[in-house]
Protein backbone atom coordinates (compact mmCIF):
# COMPACT_ATOMS: atom_id res chain seq x y z
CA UNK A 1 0.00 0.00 0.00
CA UNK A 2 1.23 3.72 -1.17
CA UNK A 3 1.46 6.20 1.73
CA UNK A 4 -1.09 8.21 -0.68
CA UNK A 5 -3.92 5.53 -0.24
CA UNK A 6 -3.00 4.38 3.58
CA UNK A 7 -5.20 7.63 5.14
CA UNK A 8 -8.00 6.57 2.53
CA UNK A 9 -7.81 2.96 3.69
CA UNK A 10 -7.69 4.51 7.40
CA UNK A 11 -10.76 6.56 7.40
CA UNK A 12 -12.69 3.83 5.22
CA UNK A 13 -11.88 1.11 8.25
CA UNK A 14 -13.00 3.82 11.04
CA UNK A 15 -16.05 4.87 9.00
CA UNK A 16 -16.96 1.27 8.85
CA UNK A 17 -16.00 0.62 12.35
CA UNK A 18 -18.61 3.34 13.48
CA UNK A 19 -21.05 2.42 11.08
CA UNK A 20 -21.12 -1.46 12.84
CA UNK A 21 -21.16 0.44 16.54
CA UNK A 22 -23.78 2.41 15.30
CA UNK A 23 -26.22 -0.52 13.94
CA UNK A 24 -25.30 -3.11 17.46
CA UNK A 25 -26.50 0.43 19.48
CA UNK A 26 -29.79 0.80 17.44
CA UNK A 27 -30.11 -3.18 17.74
CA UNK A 28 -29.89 -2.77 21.91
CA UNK A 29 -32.77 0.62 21.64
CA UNK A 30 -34.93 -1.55 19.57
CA UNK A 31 -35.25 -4.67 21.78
CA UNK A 32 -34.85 -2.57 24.77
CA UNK A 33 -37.52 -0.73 23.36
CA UNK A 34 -39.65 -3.31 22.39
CA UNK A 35 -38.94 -6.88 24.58
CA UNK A 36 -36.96 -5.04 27.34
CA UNK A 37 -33.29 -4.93 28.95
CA UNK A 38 -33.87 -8.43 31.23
CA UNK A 39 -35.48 -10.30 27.89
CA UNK A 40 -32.49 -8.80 25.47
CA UNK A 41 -29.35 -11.01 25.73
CA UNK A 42 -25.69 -9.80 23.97
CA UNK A 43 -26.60 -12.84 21.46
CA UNK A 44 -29.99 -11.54 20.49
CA UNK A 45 -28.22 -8.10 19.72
CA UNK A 46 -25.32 -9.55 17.60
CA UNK A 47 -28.24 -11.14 15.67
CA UNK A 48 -30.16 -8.03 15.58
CA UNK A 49 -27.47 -5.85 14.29
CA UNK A 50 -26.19 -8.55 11.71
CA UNK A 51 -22.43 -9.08 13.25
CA UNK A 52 -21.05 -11.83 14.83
CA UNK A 53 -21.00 -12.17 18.66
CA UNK A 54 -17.56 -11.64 19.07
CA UNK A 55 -17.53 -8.30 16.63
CA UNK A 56 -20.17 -6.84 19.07
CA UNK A 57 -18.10 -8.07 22.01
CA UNK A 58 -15.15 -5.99 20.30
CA UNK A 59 -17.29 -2.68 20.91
CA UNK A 60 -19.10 -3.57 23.42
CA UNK A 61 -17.06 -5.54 26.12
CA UNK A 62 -20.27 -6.03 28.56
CA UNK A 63 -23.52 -5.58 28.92
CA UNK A 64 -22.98 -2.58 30.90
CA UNK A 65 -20.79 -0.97 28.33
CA UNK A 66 -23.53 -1.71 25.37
CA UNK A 67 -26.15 -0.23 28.04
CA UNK A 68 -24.67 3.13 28.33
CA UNK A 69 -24.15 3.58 24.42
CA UNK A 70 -27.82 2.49 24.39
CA UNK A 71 -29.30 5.12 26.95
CA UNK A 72 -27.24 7.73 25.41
CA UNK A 73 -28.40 7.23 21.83
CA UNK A 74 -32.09 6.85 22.90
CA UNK A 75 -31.79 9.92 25.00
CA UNK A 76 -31.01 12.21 21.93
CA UNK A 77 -34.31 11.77 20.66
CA UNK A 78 -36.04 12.07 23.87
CA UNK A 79 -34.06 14.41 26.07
CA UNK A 80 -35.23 14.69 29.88
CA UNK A 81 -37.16 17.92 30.53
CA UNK A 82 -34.72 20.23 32.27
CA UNK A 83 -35.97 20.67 36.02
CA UNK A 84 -33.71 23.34 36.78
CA UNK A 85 -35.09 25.97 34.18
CA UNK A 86 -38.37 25.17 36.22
CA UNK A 87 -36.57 27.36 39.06
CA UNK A 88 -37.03 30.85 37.50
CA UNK A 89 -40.63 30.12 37.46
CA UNK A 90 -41.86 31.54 40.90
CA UNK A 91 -45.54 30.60 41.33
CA UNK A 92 -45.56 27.09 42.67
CA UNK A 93 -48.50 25.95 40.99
CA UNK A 94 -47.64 27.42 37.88
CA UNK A 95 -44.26 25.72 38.34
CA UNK A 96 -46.21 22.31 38.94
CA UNK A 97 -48.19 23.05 35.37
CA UNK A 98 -45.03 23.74 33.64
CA UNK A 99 -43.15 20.58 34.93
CA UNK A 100 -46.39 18.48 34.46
CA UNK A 101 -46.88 19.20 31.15
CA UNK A 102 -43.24 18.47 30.04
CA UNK A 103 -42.92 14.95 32.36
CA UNK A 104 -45.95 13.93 30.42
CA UNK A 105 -44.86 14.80 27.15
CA UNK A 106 -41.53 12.99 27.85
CA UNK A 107 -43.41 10.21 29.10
CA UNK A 108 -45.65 9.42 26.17
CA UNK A 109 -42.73 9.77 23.30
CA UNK A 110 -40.96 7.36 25.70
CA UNK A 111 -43.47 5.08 27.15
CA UNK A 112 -42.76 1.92 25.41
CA UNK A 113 -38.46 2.11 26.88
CA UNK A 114 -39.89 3.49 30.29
CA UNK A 115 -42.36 0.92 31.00
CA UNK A 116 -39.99 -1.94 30.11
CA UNK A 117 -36.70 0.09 32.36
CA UNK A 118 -39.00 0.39 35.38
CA UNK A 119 -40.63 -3.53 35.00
CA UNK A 120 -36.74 -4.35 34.82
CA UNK A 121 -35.77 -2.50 37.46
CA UNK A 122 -35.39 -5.50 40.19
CA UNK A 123 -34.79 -8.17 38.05
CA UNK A 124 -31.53 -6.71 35.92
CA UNK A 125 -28.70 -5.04 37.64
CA UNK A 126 -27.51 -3.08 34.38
CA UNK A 127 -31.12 -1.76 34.64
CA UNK A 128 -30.75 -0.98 38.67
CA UNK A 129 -27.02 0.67 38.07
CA UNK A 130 -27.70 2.80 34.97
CA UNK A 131 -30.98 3.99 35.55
CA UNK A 132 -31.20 5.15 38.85
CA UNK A 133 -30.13 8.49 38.06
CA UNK A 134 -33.54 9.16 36.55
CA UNK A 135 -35.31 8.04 40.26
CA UNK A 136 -32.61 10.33 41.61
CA UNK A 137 -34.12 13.25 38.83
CA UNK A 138 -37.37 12.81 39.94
CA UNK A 139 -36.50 13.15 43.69
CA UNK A 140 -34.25 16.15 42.43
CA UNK A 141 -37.78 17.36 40.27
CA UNK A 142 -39.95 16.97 43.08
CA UNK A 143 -37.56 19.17 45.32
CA UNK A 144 -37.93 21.96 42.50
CA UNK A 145 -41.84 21.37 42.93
CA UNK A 146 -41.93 21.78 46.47
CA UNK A 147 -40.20 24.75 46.81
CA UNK A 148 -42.05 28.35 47.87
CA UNK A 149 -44.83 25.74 49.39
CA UNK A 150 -43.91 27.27 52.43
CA UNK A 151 -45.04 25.10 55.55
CA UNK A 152 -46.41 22.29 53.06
CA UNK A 153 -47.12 18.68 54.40
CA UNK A 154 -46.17 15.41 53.87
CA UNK A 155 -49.30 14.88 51.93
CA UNK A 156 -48.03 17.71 49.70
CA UNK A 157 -44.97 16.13 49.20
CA UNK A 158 -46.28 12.70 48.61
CA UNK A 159 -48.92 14.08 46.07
CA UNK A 160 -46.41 16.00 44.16
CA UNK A 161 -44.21 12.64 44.30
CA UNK A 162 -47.03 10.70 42.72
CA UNK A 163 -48.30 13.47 39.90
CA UNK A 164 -44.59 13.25 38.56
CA UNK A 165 -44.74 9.16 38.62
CA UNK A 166 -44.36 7.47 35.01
CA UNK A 167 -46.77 5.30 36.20
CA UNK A 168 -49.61 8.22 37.56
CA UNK A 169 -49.34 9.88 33.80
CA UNK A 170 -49.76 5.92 32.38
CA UNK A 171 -52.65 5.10 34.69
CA UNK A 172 -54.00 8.40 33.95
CA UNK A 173 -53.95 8.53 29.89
CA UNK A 174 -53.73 4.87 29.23
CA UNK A 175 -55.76 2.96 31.61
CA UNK A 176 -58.23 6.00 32.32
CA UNK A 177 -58.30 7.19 28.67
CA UNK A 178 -57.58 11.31 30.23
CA UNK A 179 -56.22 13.58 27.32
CA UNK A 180 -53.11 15.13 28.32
CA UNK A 181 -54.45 18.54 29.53
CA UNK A 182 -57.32 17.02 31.73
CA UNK A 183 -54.73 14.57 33.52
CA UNK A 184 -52.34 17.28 34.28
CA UNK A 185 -55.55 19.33 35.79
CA UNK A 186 -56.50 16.50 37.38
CA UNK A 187 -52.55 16.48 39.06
CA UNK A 188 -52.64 19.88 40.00
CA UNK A 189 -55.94 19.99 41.82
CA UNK A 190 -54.42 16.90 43.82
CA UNK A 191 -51.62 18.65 44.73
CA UNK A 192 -53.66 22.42 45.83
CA UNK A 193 -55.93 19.85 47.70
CA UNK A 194 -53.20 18.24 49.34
CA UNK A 195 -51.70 21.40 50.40
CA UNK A 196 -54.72 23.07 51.99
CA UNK A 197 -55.51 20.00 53.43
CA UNK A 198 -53.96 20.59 57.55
């Protein structure tokens, strides 16, 4: 090989190698997605993504490892609402609105990965490790929500716990057929109840 065609030949191999990376991650979203983490073995993937086991073991030394690549790419198309810019919003209940609204728009462009995450939860420690930061979010989030309640309960805190759940917005929409608007109304009432409640 010429020096001329050896950065050619270079780039070509590294193209290629992110173009296989790229199809085992998109294999691990889609039967994340769809089966879940605990159902989706490193085998299943390889088959997925068309590559042999040991070419995905090559990227991907673990499950762990394939895991994060997986949550990152998924998260680019559905980005976590940002709880801090909630902050600058003074008004508590219009705070609560604001936060509702966005939680349950995250939660219904991501329901199929979120349900499957949160039934794998106890079952799959790759599940427990890597996404416990989003319980530790919504802890974080319900902080942001509680703040200028001034001497709020318990119950406050407990309601505003539960309006933010992925699994109060699914009861509410999916099993209870609420449109999106009513079942944050619904969440905010809770909450103004729970708060004037002594």
């Amino acid at each position: 090989m010429t020096d001329e065609k050896r950065p050619y030949r270079m780039k070509a191999r590294a193209e290629q190698q992110d173009d296989t990376r790229r199809r085992i991650t998109e294999s691990a979203v889609a039967l994340h997605g769809s089966i879940g983490p605990a159902k989706t073995s490193m085998s299943a993937v390889a088959e997925h993504a068309g590559v042999r086991r040991s070419t995905l073991y090559r990227h991907f030394p673990d499950e762990g490892a394939l895991f994060v690549a997986c949550s990152r790419h998924w998260a680019v198309d559905h980005p976590v609402p940002d709880h801090t810019a909630w902050v600058a919003i003074e008004n508590p209940d219009e705070r609560l609105r604001r936060a509702l609204t966005e939680l349950y728009v995250y939660y219904e462009g991501g329901e199929a990965m979120l349900a499957n995450l949160i039934r794998d939860f106890d079952v799959t420690d790759v599940v427990r490790e890597h996404f416990s930061p989003f319980l530790a979010y919504l802890t974080a989030t319900r902080d942001v929500l509680m703040a200028g309640r001034g001497s709020a309960t318990r119950r406050t805190r407990a309601a505003i716990g539960h309006a933010i759940a992925f699994g109060t917005w699914r009861s509410l929409s999916r099993e209870q057929g609420l449109p999106q608007r009513e079942a944050v109304d619904l969440m905010c009432e809770l909450v103004a109840h729970s708060a004037a409640a002594r």
